[in-house]
C-alpha atoms as a PDB file:
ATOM      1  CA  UNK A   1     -37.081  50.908 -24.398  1.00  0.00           C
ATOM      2  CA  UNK A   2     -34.391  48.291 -23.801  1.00  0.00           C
ATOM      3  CA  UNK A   3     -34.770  45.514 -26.274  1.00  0.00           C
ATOM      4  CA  UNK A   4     -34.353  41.856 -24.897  1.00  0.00           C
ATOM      5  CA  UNK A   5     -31.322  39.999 -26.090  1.00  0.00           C
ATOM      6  CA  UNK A   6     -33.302  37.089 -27.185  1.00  0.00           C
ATOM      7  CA  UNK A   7     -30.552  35.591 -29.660  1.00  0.00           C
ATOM      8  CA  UNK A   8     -28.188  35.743 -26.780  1.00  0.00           C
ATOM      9  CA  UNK A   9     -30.294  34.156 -24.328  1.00  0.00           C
ATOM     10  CA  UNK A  10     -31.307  31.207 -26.674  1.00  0.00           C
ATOM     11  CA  UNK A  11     -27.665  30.383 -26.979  1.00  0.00           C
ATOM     12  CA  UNK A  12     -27.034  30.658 -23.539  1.00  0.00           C
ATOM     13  CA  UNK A  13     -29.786  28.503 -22.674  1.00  0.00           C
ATOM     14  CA  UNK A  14     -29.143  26.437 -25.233  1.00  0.00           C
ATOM     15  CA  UNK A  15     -25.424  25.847 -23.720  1.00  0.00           C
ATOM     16  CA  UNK A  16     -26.671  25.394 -20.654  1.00  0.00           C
ATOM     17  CA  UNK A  17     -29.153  22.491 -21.736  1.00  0.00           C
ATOM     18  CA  UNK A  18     -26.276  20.951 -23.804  1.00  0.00           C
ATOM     19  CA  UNK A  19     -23.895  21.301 -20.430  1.00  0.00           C
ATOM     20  CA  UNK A  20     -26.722  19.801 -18.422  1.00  0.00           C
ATOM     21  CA  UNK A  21     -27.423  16.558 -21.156  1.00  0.00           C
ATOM     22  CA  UNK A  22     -23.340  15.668 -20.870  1.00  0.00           C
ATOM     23  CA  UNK A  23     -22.978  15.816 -17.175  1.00  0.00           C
ATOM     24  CA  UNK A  24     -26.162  13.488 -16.717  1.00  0.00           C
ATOM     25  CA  UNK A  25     -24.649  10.932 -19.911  1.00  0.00           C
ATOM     26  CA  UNK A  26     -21.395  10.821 -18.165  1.00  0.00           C
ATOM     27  CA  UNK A  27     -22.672   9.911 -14.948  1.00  0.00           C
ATOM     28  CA  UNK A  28     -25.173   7.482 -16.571  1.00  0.00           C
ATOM     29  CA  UNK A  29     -22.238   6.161 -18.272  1.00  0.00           C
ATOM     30  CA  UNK A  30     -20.230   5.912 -15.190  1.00  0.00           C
ATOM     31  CA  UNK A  31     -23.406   4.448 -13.094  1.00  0.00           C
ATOM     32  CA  UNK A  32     -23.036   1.451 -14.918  1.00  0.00           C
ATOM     33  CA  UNK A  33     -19.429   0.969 -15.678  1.00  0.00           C
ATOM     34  CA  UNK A  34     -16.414  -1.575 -13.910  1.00  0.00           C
ATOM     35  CA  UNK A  35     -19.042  -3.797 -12.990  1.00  0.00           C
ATOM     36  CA  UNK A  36     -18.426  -7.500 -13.424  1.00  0.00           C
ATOM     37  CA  UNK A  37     -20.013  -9.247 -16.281  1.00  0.00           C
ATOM     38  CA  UNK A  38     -21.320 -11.901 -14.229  1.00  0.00           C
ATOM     39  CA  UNK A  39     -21.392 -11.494 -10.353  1.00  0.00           C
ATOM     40  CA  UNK A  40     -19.973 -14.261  -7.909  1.00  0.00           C
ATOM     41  CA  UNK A  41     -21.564 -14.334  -4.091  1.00  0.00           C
ATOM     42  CA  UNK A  42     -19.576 -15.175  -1.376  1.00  0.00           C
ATOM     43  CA  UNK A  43     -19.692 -17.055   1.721  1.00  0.00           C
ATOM     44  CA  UNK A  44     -23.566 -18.945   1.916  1.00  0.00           C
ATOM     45  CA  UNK A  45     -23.377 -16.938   5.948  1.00  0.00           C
ATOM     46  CA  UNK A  46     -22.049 -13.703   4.589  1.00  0.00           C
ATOM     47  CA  UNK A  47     -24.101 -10.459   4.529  1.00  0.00           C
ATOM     48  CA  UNK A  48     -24.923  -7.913   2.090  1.00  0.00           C
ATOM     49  CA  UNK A  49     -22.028  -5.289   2.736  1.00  0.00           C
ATOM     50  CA  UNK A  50     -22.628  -1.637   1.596  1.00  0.00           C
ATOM     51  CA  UNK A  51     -19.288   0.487   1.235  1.00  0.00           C
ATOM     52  CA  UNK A  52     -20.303   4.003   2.367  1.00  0.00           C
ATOM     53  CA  UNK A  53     -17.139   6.278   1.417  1.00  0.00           C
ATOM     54  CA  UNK A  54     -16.321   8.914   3.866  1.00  0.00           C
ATOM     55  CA  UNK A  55     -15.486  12.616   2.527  1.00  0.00           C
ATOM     56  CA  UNK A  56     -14.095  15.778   4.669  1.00  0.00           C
ATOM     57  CA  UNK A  57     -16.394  16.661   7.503  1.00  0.00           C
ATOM     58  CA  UNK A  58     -17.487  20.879   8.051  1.00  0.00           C
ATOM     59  CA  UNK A  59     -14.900  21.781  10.852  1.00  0.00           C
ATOM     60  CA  UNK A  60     -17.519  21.976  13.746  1.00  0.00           C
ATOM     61  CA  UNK A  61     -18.661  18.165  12.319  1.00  0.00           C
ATOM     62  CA  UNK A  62     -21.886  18.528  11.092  1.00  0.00           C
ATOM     63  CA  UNK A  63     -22.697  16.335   8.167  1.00  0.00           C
ATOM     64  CA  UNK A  64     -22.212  18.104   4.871  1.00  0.00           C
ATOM     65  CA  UNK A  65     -24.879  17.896   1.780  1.00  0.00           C
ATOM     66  CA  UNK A  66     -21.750  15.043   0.020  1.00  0.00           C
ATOM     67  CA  UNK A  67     -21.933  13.358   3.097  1.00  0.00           C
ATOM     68  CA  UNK A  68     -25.540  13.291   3.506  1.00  0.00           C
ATOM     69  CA  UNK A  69     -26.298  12.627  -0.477  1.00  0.00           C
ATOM     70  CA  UNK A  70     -23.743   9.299   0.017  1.00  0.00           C
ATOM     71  CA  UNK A  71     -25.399   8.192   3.031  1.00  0.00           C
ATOM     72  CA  UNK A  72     -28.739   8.406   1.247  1.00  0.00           C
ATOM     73  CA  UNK A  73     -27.424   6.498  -1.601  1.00  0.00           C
ATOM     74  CA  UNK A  74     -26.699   4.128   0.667  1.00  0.00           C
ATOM     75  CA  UNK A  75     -29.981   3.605   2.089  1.00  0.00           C
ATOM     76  CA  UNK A  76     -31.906   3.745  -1.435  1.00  0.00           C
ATOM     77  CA  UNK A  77     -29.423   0.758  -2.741  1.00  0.00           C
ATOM     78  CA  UNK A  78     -29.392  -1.534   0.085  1.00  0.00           C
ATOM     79  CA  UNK A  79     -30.893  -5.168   0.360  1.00  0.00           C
ATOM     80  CA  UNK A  80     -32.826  -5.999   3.413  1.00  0.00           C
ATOM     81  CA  UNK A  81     -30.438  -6.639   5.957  1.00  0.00           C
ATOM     82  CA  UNK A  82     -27.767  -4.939   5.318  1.00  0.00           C
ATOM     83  CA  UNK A  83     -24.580  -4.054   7.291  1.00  0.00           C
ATOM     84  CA  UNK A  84     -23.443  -0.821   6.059  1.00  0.00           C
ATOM     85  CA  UNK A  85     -19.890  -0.306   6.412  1.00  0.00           C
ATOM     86  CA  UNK A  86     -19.367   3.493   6.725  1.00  0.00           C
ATOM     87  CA  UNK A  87     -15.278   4.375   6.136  1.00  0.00           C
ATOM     88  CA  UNK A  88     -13.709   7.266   6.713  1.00  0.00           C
ATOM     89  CA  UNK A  89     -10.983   9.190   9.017  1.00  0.00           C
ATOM     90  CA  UNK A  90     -10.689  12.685  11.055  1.00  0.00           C
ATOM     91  CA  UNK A  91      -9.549  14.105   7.648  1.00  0.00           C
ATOM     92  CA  UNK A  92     -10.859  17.547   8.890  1.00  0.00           C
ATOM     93  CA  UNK A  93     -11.583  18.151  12.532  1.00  0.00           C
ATOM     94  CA  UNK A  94     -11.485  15.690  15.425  1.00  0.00           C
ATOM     95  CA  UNK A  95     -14.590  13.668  14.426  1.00  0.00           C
ATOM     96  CA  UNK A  96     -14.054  10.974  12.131  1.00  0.00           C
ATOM     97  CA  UNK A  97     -15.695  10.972   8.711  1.00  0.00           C
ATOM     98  CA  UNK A  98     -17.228   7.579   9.691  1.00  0.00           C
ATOM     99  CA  UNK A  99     -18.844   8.925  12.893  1.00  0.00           C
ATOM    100  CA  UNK A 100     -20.431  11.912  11.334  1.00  0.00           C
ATOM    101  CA  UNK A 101     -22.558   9.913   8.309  1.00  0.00           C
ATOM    102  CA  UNK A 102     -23.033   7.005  10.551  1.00  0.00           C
ATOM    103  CA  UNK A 103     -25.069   9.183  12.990  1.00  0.00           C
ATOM    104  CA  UNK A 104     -26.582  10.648  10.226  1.00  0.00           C
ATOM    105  CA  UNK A 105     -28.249   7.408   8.561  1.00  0.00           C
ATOM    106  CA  UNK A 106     -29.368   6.448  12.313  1.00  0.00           C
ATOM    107  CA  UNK A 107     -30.909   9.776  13.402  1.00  0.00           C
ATOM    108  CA  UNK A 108     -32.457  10.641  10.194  1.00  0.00           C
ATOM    109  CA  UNK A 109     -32.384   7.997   7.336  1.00  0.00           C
ATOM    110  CA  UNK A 110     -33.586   5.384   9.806  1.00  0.00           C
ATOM    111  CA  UNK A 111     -30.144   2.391   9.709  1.00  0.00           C
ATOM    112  CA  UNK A 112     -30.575   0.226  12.953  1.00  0.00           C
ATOM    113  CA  UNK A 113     -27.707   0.529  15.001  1.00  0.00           C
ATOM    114  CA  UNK A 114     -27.192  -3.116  14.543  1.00  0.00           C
ATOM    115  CA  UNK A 115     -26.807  -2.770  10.867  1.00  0.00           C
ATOM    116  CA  UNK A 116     -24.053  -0.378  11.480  1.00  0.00           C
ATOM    117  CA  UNK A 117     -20.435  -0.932  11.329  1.00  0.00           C
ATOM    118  CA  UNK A 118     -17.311   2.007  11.693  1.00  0.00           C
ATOM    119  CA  UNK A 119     -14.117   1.915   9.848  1.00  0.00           C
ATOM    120  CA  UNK A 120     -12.918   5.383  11.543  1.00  0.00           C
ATOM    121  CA  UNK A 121      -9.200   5.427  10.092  1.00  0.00           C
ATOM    122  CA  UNK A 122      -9.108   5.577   6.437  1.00  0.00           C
ATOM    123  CA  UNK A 123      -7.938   8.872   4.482  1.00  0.00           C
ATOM    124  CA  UNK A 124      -7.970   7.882   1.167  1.00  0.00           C
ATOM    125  CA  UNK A 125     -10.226   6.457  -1.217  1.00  0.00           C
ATOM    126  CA  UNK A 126      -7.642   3.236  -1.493  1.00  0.00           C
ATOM    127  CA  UNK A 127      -7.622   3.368   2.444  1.00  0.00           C
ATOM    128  CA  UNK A 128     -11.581   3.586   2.553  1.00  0.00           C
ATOM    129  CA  UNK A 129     -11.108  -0.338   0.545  1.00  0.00           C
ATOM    130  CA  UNK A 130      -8.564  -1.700   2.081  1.00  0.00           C
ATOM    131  CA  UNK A 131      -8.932  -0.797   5.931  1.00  0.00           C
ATOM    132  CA  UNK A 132     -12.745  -2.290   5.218  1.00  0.00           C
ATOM    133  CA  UNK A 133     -11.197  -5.763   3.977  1.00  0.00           C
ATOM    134  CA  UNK A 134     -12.567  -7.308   7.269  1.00  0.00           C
ATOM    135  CA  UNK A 135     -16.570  -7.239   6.407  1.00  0.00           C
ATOM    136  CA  UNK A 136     -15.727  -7.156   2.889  1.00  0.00           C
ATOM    137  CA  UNK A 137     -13.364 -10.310   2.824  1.00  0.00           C
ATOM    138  CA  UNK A 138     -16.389 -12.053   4.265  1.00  0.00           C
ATOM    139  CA  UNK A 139     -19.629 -10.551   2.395  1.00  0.00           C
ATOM    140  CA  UNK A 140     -21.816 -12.335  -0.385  1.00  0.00           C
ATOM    141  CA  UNK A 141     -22.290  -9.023  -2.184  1.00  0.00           C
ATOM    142  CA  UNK A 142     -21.030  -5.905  -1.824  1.00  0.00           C
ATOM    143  CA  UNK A 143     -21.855  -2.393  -2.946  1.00  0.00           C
ATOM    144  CA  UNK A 144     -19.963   0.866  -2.997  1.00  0.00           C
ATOM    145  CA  UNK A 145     -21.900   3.830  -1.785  1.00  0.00           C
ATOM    146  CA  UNK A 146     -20.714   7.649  -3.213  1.00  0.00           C
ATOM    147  CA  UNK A 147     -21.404   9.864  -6.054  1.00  0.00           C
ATOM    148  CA  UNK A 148     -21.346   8.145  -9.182  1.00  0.00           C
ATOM    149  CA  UNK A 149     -17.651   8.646 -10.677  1.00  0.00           C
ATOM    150  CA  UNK A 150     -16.221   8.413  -7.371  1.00  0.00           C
ATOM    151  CA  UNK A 151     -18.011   4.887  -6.450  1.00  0.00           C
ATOM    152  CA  UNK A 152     -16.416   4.274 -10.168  1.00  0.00           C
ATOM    153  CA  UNK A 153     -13.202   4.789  -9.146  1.00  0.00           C
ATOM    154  CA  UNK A 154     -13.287   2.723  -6.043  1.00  0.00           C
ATOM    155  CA  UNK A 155     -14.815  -0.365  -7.680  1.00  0.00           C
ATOM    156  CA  UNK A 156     -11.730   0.159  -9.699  1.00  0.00           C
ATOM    157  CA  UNK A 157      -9.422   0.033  -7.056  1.00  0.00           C
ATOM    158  CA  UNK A 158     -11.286  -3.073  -5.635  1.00  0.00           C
ATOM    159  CA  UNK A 159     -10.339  -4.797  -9.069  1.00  0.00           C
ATOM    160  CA  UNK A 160      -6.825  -4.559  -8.413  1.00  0.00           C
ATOM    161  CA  UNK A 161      -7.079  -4.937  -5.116  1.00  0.00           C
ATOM    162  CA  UNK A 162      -8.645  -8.076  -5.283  1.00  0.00           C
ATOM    163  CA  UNK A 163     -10.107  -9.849  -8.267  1.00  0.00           C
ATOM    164  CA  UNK A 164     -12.273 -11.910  -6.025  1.00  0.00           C
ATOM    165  CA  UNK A 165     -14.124  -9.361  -4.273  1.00  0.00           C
ATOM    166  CA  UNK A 166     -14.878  -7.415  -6.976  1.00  0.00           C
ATOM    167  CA  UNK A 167     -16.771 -10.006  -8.440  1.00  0.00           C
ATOM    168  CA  UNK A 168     -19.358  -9.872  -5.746  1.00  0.00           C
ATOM    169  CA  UNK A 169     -19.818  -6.502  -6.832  1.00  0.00           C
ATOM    170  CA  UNK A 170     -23.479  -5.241  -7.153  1.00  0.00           C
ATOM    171  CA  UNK A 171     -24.988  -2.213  -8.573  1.00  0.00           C
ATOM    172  CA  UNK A 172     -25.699   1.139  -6.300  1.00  0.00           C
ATOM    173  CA  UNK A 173     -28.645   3.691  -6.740  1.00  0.00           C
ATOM    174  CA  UNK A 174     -25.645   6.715  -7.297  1.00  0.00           C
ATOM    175  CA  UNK A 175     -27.512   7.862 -10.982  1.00  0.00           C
ATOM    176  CA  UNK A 176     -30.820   9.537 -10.212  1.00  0.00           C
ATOM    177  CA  UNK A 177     -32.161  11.409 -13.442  1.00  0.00           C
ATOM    178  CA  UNK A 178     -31.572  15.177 -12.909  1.00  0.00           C
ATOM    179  CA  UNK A 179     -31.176  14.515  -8.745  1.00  0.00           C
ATOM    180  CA  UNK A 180     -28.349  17.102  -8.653  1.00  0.00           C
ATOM    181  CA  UNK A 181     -28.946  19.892 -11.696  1.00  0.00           C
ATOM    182  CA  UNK A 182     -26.223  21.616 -12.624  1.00  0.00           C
ATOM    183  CA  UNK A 183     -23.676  20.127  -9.491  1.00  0.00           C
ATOM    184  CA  UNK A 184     -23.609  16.736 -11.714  1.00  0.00           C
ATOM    185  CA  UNK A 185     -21.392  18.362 -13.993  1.00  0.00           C
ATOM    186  CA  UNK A 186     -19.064  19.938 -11.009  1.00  0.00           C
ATOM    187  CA  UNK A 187     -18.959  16.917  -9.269  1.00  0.00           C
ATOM    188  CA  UNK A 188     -17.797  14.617 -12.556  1.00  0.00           C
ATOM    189  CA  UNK A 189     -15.367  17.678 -12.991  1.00  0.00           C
ATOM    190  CA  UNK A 190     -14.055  17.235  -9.305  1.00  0.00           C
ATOM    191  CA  UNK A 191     -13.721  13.470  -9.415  1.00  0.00           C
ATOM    192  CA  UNK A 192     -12.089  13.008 -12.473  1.00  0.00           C
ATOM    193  CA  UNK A 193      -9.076  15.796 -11.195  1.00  0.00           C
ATOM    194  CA  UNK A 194      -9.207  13.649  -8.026  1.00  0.00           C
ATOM    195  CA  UNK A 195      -8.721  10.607 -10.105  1.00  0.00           C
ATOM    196  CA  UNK A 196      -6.386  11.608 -12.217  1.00  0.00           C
ATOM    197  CA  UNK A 197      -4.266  12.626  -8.709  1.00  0.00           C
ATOM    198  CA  UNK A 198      -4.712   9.308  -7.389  1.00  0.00           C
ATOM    199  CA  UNK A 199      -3.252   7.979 -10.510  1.00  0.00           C
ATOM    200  CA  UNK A 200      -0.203   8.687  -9.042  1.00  0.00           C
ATOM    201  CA  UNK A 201      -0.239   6.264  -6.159  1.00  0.00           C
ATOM    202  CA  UNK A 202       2.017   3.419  -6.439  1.00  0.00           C
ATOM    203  CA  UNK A 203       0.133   0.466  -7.819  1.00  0.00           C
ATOM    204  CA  UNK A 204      -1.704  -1.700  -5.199  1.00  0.00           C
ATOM    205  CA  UNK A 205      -0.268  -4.560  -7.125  1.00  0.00           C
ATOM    206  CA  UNK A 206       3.340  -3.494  -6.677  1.00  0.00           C
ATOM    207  CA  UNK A 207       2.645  -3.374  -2.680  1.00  0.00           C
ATOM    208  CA  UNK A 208       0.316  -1.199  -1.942  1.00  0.00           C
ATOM    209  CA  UNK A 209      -1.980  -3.591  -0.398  1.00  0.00           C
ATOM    210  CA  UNK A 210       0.637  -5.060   2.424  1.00  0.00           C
ATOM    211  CA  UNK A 211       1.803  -0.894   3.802  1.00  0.00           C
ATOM    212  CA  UNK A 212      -1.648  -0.995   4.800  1.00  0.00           C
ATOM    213  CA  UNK A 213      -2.692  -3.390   7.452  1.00  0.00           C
ATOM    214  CA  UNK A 214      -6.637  -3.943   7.728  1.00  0.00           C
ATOM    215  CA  UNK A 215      -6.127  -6.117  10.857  1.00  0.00           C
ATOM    216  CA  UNK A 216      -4.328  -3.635  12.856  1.00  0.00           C
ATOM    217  CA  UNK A 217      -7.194  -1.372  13.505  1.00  0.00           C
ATOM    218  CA  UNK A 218     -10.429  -2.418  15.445  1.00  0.00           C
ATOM    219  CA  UNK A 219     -13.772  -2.083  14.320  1.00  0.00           C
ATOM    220  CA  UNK A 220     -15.747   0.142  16.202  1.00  0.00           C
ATOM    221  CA  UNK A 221     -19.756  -0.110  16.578  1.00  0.00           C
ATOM    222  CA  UNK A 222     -21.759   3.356  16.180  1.00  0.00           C
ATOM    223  CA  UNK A 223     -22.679   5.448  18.836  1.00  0.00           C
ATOM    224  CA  UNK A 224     -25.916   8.279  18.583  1.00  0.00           C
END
C-alpha cells in the first residue's frame, strides 16, 4: 500500500498559502500607494478621464485575458460619465493596442461610443502618459486603469511628468481580494522586472517629456 506523503504535502500547501498571502499584500500595498495626500480637481468643465494602458495584442488581434482584465478595471472604477482614454500602439500585429480593448469595452463591457477616446501610438508605458496629455491636461480627475503594480508605476511617471496632474489623481478598482489566484504573484513578479527595465530611461525631467510630442498625433474616435 503506498503511504500518503502527508508531511510533504502540508508543507507544500503550506508554501503555497504563504506564496498566495504575499502576492495579495503586495498588491494591496501597491493598490494604494503614489497617491496624493490630498487630491486637486481640475478645470470646473473638465471630465472624469480614465487612463486605460494598452499591452501587446495576440498576433491575429483578439483581445487577450491582460487586456480584457484592464479594460474591466476600467469599467468597475469609473464615475458616471466618464471618457475613457484607451492608449496603446501596434506593438504586436497591425491593430493597435488601443483599437483592440476599445472594441472590447463597447461590444462586451457596455462603454458608449461617445465615452470613448483612442490614443493609437504609444509603445511604452511613459508614451501611454505622455501621448494622452491632451484629455489629461484638461480633466478634473483622472484615473489609471491596469494591473495593480503596473497602474503604480505609471502614476509614478505622471509625478514626474507633471506635478499638477498627478494631483488630480483618483483611486482605481485594480486590487480585488483573491480576483487572480496564484497569477497575482506572476504578474507583481513581471512588473517589477519591467520596472526595474524602465528604470533605465532617461529621466522625464532631464527631457524626456519634449522628444515626445502629444500634439503631433490626432486623436482618433472608436470604431466597432
Amino acid at each position: 500500500m503506498i503511504r500518503m506523503p502527508w508531511r510533504a504535502l502540508g508543507v507544500a500547501a503550506a508554501s503555497g498559502f504563504a506564496l498566495l498571502a504575499f502576492g495579495e499584500t503586495q498588491a494591496w500595498r501597491a493598490s494604494r500607494a503614489d497617491y496624493p495626500a490630498r487630491p486637486e480637481t481640475g478645470p470646473a468643465d473638465g471630465r472624469d478621464i480614465v487612463l486605460v494602458l494598452g499591452f501587446r495584442s495576440r498576433p491575429d488581434g483578439r483581445v487577450n485575458a491582460l487586456q480584457a482584465w484592464r479594460t474591466r478595471i476600467a469599467v468597475r472604477s469609473a464615475p458616471a460619465g466618464a471618457l475613457f482614454v484607451f492608449s496603446g500602439g501596434a506593438v504586436r500585429g497591425d491593430e493597435p493596442e488601443a483599437d483592440v480593448m476599445a472594441r472590447y469595452g463597447l461590444t462586451r463591457l457596455g462603454i458608449r461610443s461617445a465615452d470613448v477616446a483612442l490614443e493609437p501610438h504609444a509603445s511604452s508605458t511613459l508614451e501611454n502618459l505622455t501621448l494622452s496629455l491632451p484629455w489629461l491636461t484638461d480633466a478634473a480627475t483622472i484615473r489609471i486603469a491596469s494591473n495593480t503594480a503596473h497602474a503604480r508605476r505609471a502614476r509614478q511617471y505622471l509625478r514626474e511628468l507633471d506635478p499638477a496632474l498627478w494631483r488630480r489623481l483618483r483611486r482605481t478598482r485594480d486590487f480585488v481580494p483573491l480576483e487572480l489566484g496564484p497569477l497575482r504573484l506572476a504578474l507583481t513578479f513581471y512588473d517589477f522586472v519591467a520596472g526595474r527595465a524602465a528604470a533605465r530611461v532617461p529621466s522625464l525631467r532631464r527631457g524626456g517629456r519634449d522628444r515626445l510630442s502629444p500634439g503631433s498625433q490626432r486623436p482618433r474616435s472608436p470604431s466597432r
